[in-house]
Protein backbone atom coordinates (compact mmCIF):
# COMPACT_ATOMS: atom_id res chain seq x y z
CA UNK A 1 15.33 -2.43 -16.48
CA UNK A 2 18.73 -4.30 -16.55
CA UNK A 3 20.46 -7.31 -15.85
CA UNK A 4 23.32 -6.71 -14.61
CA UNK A 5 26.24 -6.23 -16.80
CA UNK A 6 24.16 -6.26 -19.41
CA UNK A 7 21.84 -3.74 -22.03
CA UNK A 8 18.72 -2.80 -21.35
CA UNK A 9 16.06 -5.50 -21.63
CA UNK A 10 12.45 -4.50 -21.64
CA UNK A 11 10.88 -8.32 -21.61
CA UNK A 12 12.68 -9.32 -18.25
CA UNK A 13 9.70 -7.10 -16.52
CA UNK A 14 6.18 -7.15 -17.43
CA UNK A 15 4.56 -3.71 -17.58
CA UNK A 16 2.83 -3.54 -14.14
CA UNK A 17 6.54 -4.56 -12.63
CA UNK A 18 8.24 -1.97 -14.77
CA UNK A 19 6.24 1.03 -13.36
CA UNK A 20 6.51 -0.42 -9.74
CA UNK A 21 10.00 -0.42 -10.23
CA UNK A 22 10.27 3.04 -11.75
CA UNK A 23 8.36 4.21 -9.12
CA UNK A 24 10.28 2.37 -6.34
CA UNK A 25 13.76 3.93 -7.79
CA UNK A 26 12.26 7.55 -8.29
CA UNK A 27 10.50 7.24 -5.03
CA UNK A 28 13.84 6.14 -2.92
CA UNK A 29 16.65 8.01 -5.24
CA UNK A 30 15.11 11.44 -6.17
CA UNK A 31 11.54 11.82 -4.36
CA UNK A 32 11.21 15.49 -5.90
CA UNK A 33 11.46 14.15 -9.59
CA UNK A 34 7.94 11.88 -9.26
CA UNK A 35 5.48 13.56 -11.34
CA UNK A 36 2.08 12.95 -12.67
CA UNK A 37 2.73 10.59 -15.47
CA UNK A 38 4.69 8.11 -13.12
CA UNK A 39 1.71 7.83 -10.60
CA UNK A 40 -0.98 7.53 -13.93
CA UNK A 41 1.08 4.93 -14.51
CA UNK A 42 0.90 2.93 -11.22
CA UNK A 43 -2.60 3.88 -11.55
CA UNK A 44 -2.78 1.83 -14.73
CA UNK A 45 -1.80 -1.22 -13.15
CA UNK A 46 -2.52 -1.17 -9.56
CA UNK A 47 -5.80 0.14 -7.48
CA UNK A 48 -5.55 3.38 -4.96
CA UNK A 49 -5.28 1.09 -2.07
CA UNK A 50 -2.14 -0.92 -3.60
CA UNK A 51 -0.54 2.46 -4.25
CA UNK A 52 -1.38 3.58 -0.89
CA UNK A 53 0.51 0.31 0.54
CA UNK A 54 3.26 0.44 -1.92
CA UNK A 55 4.20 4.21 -0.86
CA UNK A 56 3.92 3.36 2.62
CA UNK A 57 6.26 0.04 1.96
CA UNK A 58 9.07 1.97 0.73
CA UNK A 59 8.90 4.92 2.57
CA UNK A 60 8.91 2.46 5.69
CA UNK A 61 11.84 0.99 4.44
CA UNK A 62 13.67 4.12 3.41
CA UNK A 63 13.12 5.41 7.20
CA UNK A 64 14.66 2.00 8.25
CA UNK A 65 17.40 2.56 6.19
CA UNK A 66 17.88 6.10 7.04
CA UNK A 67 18.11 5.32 10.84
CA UNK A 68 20.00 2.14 10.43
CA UNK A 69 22.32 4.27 8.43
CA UNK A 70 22.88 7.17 10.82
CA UNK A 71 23.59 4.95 13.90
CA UNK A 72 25.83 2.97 12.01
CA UNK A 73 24.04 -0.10 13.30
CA UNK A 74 26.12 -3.29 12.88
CA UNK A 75 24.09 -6.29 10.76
CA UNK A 76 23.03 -9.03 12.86
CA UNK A 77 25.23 -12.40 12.66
């Protein structure tokens, strides 16, 4: 991952993070591209049930976005 403005710096995540965060970009950027190896991986660091509520996290919050998005609702404040 990366700061921004910065290079690439593998220490500022700790491996569980790092595949959570793969996952979350692949996952809300380019659903079609997940693949075995990056699930394995969330398998190596979190149990079926966290993946389970991870998944349905961010696909809850991509919905919210999408329909937020496509009524052009105005932020609160």
């Amino acid at each position: 991952m990366r700061e921004p403005g910065s290079e690439r710096n593998e220490q500022l995540f700790d491996a569980t993070e790092r595949a959570v965060l793969r996952f979350t970009d692949l996952l809300t950027t380019y659903p079609g591209n997940i693949n075995d190896s990056d699930v394995d991986a969330l398998g190596e660091h979190l149990d079926e049930e966290q993946v389970i509520e991870l998944v349905f996290a961010l696909a809850t919050a991509s919905w919210t976005n999408r329909v937020t998005d496509g009524l052009r609702t105005p932020l609160p404040g």
